[in-house]
PDB file of N, CA and C in Angstrom:
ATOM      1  N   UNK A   1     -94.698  -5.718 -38.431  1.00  0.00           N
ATOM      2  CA  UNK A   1     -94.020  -5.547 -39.700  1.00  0.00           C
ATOM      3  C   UNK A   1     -93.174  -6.793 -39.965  1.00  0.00           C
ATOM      4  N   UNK A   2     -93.453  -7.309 -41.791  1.00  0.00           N
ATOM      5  CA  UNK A   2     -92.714  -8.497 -41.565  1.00  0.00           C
ATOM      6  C   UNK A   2     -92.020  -8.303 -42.959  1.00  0.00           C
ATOM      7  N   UNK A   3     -90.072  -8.615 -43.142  1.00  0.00           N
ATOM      8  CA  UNK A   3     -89.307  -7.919 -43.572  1.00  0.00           C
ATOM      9  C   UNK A   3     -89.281  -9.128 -44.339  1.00  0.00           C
ATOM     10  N   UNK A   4     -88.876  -9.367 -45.554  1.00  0.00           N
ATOM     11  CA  UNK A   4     -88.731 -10.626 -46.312  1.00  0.00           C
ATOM     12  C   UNK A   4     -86.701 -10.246 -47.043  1.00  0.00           C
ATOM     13  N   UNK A   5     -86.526 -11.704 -46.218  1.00  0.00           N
ATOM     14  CA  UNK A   5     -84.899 -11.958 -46.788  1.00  0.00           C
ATOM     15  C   UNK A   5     -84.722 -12.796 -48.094  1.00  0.00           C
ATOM     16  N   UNK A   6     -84.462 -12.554 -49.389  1.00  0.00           N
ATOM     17  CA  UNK A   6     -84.642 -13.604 -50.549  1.00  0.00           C
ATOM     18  C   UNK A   6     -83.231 -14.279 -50.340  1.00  0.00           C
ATOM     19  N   UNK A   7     -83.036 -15.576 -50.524  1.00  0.00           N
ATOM     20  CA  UNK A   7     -82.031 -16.452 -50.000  1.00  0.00           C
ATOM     21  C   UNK A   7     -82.078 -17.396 -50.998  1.00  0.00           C
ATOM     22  N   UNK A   8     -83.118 -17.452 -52.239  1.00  0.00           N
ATOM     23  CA  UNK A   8     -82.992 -18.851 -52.954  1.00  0.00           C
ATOM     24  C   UNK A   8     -81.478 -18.714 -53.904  1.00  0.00           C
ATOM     25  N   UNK A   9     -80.874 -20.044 -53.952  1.00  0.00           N
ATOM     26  CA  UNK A   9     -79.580 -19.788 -54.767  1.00  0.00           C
ATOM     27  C   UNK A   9     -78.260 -20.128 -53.751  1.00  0.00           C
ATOM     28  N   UNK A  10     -79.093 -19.088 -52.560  1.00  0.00           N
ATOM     29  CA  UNK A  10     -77.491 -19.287 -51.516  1.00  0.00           C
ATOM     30  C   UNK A  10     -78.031 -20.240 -50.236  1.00  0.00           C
ATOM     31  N   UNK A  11     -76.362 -20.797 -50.437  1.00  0.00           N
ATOM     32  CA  UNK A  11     -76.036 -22.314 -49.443  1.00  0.00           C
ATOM     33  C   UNK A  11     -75.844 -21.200 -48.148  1.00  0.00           C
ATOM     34  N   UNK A  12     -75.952 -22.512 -47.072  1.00  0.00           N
ATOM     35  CA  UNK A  12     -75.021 -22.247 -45.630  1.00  0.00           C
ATOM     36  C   UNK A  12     -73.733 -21.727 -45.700  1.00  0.00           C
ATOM     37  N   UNK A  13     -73.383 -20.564 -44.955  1.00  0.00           N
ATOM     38  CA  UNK A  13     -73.939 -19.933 -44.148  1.00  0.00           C
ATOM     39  C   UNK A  13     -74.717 -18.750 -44.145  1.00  0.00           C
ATOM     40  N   UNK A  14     -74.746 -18.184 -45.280  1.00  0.00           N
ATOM     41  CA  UNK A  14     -74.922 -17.281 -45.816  1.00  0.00           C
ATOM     42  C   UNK A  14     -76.428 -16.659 -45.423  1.00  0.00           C
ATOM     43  N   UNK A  15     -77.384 -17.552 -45.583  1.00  0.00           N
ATOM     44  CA  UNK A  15     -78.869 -17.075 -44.990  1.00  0.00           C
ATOM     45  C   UNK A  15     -79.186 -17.374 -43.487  1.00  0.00           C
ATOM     46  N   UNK A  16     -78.301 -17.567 -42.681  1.00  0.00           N
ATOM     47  CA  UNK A  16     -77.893 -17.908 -41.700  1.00  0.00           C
ATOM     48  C   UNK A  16     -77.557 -16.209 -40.891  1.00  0.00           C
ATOM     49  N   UNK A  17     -76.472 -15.914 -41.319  1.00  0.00           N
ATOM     50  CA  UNK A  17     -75.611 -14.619 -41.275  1.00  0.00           C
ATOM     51  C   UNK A  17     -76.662 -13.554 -41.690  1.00  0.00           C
ATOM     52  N   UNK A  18     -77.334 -13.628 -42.789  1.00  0.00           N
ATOM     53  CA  UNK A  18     -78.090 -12.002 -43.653  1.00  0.00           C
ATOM     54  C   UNK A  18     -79.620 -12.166 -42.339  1.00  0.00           C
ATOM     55  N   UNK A  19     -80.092 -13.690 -41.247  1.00  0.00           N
ATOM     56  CA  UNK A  19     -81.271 -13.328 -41.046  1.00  0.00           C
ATOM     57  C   UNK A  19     -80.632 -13.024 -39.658  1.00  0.00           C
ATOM     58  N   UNK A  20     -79.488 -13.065 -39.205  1.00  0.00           N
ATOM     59  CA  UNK A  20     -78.688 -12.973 -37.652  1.00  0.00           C
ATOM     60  C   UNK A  20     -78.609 -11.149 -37.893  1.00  0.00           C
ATOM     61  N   UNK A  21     -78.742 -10.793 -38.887  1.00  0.00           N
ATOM     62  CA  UNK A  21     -77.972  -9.080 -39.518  1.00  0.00           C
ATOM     63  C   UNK A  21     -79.552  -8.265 -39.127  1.00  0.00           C
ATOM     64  N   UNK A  22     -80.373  -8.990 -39.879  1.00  0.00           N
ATOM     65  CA  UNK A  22     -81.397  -8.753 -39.727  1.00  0.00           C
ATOM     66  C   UNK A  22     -82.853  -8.228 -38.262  1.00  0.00           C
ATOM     67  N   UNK A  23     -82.327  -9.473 -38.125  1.00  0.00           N
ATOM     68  CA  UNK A  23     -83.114  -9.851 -36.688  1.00  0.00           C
ATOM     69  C   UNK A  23     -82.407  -8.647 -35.621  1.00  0.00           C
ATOM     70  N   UNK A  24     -81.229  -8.133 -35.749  1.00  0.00           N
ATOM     71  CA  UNK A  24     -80.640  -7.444 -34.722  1.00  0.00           C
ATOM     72  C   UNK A  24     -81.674  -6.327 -34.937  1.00  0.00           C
ATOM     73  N   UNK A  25     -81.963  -5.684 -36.077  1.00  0.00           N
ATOM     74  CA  UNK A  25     -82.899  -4.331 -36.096  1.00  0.00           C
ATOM     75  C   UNK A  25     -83.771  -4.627 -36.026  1.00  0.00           C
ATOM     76  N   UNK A  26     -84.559  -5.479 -35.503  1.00  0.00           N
ATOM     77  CA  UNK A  26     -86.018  -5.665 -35.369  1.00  0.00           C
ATOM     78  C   UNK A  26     -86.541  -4.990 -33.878  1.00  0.00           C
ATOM     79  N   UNK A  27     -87.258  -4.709 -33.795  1.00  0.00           N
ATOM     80  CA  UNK A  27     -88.230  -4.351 -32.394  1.00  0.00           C
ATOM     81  C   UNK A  27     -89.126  -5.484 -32.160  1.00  0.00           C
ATOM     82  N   UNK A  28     -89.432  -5.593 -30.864  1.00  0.00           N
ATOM     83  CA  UNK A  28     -90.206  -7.001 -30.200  1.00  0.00           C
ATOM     84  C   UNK A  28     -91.492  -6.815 -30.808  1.00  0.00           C
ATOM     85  N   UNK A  29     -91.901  -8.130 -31.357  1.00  0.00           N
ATOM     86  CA  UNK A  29     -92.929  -8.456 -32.143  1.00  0.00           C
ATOM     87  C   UNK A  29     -92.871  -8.049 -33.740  1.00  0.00           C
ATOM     88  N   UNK A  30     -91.454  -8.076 -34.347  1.00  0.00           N
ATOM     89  CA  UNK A  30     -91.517  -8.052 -35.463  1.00  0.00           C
ATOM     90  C   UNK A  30     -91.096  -9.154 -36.365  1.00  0.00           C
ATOM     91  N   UNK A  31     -90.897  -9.536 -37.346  1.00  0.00           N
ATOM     92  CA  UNK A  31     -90.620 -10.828 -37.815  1.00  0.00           C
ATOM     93  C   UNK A  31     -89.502 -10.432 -38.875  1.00  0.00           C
ATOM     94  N   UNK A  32     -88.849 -11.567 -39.522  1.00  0.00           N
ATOM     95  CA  UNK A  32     -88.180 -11.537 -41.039  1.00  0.00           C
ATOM     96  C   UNK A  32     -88.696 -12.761 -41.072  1.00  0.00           C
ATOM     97  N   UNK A  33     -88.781 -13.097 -42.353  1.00  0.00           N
ATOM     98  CA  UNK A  33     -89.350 -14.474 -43.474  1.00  0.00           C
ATOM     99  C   UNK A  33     -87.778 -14.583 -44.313  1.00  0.00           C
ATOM    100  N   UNK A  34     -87.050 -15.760 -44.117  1.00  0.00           N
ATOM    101  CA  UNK A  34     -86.194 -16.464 -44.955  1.00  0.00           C
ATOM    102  C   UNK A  34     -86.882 -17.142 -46.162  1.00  0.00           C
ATOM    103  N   UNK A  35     -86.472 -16.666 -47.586  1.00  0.00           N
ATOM    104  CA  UNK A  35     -87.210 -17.582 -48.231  1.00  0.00           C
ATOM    105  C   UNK A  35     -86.025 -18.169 -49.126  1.00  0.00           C
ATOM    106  N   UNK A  36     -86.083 -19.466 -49.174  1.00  0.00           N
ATOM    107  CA  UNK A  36     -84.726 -20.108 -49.366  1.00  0.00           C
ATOM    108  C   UNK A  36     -85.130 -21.547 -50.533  1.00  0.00           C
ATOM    109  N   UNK A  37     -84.021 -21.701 -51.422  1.00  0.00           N
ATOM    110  CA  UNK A  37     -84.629 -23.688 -51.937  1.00  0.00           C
ATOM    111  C   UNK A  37     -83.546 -24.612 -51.266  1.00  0.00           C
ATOM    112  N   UNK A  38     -83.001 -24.350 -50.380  1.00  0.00           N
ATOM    113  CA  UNK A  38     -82.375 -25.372 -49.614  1.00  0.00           C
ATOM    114  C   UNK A  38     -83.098 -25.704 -48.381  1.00  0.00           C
ATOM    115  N   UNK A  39     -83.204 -27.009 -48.382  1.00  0.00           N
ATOM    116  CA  UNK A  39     -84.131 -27.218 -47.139  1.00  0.00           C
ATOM    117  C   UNK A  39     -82.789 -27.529 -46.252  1.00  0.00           C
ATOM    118  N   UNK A  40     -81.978 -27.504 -45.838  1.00  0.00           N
ATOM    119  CA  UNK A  40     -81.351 -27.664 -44.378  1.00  0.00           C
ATOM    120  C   UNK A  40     -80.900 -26.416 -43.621  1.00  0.00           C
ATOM    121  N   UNK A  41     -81.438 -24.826 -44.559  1.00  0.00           N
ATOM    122  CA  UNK A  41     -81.481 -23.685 -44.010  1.00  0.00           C
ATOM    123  C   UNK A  41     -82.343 -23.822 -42.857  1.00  0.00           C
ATOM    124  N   UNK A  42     -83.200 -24.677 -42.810  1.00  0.00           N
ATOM    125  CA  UNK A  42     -84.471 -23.944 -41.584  1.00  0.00           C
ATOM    126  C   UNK A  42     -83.701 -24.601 -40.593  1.00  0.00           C
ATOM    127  N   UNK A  43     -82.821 -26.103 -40.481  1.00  0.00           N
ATOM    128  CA  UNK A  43     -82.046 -26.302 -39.021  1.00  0.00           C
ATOM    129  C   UNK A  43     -81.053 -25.252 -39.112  1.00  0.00           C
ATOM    130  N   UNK A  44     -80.471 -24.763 -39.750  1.00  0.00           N
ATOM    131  CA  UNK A  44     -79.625 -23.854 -40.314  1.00  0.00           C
ATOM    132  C   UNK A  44     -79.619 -22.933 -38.977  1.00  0.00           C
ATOM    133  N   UNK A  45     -81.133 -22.436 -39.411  1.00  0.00           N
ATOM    134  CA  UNK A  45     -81.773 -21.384 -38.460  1.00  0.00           C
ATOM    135  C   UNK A  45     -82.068 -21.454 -36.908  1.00  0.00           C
ATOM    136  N   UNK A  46     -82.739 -22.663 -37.182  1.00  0.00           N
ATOM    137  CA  UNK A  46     -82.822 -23.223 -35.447  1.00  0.00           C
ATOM    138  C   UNK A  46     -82.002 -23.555 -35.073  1.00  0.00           C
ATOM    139  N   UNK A  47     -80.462 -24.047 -35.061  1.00  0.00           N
ATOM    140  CA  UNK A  47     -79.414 -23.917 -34.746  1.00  0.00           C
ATOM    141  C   UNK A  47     -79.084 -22.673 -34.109  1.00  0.00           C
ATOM    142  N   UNK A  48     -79.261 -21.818 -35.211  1.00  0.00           N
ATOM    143  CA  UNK A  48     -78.450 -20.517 -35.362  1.00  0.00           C
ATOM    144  C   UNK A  48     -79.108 -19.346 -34.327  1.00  0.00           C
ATOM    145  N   UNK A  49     -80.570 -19.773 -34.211  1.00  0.00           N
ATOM    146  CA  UNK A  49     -81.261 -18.689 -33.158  1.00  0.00           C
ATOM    147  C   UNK A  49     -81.569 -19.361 -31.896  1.00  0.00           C
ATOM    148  N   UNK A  50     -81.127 -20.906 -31.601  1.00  0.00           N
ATOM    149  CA  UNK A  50     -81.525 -21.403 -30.292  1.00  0.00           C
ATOM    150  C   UNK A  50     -81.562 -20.708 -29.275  1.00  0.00           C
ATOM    151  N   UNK A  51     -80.199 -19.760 -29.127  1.00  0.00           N
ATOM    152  CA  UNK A  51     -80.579 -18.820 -27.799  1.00  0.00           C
ATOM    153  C   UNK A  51     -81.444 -17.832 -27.925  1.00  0.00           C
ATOM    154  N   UNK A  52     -81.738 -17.447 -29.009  1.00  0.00           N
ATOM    155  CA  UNK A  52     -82.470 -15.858 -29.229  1.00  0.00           C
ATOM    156  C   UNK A  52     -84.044 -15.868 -28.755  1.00  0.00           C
ATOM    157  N   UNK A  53     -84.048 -14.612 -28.069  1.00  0.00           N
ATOM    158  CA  UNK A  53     -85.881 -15.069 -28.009  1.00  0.00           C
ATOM    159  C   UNK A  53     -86.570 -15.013 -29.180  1.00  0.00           C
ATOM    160  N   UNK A  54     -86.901 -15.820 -29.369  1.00  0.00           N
ATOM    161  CA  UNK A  54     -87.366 -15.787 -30.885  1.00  0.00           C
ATOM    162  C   UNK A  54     -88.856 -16.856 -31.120  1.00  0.00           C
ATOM    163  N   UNK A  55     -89.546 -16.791 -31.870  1.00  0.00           N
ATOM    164  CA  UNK A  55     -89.838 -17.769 -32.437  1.00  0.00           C
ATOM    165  C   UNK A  55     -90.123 -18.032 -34.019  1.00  0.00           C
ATOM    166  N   UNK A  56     -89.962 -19.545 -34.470  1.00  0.00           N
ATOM    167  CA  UNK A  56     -89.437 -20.054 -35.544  1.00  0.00           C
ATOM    168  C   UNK A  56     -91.062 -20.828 -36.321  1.00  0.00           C
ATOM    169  N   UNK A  57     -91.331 -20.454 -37.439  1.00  0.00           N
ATOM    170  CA  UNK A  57     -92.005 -21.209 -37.716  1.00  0.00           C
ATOM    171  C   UNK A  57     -91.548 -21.516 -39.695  1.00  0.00           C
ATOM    172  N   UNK A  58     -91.917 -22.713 -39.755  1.00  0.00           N
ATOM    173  CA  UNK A  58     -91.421 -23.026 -41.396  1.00  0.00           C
ATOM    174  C   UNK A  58     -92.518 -23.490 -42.051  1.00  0.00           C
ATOM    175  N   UNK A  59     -92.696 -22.701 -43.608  1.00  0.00           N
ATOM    176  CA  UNK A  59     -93.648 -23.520 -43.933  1.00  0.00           C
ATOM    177  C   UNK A  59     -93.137 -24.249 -45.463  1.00  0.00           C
ATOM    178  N   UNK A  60     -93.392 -25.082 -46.426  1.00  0.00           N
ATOM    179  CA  UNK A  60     -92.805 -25.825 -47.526  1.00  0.00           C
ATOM    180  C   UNK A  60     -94.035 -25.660 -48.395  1.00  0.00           C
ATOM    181  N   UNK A  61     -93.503 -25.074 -49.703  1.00  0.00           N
ATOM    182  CA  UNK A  61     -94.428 -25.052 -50.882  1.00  0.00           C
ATOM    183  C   UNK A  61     -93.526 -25.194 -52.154  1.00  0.00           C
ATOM    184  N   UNK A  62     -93.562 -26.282 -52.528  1.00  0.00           N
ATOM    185  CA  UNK A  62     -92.934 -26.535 -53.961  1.00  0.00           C
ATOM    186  C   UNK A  62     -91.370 -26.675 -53.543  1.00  0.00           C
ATOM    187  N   UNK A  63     -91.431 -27.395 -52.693  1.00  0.00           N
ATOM    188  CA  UNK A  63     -89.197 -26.937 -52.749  1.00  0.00           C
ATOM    189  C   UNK A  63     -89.029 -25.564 -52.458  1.00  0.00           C
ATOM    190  N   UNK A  64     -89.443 -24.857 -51.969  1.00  0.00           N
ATOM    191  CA  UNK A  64     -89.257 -23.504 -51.337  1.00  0.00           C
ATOM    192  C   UNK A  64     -89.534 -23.276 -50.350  1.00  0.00           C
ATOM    193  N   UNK A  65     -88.985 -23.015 -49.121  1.00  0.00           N
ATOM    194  CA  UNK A  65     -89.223 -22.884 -47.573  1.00  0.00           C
ATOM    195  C   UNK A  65     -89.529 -21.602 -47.538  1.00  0.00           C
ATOM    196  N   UNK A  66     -90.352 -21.309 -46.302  1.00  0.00           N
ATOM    197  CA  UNK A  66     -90.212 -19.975 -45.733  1.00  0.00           C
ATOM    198  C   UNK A  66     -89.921 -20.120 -44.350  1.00  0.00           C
ATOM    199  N   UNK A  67     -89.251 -19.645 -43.920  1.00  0.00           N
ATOM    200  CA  UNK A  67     -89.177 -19.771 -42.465  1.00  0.00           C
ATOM    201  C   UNK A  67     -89.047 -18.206 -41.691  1.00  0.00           C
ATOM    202  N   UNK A  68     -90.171 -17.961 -41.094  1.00  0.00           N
ATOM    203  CA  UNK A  68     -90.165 -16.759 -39.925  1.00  0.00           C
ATOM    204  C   UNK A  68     -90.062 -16.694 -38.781  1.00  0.00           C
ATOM    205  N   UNK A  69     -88.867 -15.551 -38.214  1.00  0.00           N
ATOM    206  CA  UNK A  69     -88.705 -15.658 -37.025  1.00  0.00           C
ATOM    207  C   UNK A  69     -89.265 -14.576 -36.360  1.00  0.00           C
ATOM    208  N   UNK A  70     -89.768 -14.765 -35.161  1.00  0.00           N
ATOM    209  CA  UNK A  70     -90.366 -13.311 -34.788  1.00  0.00           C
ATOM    210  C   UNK A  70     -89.559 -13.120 -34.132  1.00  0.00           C
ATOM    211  N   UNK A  71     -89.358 -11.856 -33.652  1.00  0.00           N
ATOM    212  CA  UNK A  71     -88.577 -11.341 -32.233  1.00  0.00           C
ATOM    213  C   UNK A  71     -89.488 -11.299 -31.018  1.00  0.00           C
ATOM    214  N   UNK A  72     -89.217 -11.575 -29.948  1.00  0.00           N
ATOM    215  CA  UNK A  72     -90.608 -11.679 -29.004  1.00  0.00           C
ATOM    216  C   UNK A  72     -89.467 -10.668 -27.989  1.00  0.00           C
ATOM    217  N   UNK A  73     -91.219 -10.629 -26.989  1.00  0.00           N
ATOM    218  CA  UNK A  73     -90.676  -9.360 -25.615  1.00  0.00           C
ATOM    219  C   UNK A  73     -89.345  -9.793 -25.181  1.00  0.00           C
TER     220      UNK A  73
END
């Protein structure tokens, strides 16, 4: 299951904080998608989840990021 966070509009920290809120209710192997028009959200993110088991992937279409994190085992 993959949960979509809408973030375009809002700066740091803010999509930072709503995908940290997020990610806590997830079960292993589930994802959220940040979709954001600031591109320095996705270090934002990898910053923000370095310790988490997680993984991060970003993709760029038109000035609009998506970036998903999964929750892993």
């Amino acid at each position: 299951m993959n949960k979509y966070i809408d973030c375009v509009g809002e700066i740091c920290p803010i999509p930072v904080v709503r995908a940290q809120i997020q990610f806590k209710k997830l079960m292993p192997g589930e994802s959220i998608t940040v979709i954001t028009d600031h591109s320095c959200t996705s270090q934002g993110l990898r910053d923000a989840f370095y310790n988490y088991n997680c993984s991060i992937t970003v993709e760029e279409d038109a000035c609009i990021w998506s970036i998903t994190i999964k929750k892993l085992d």
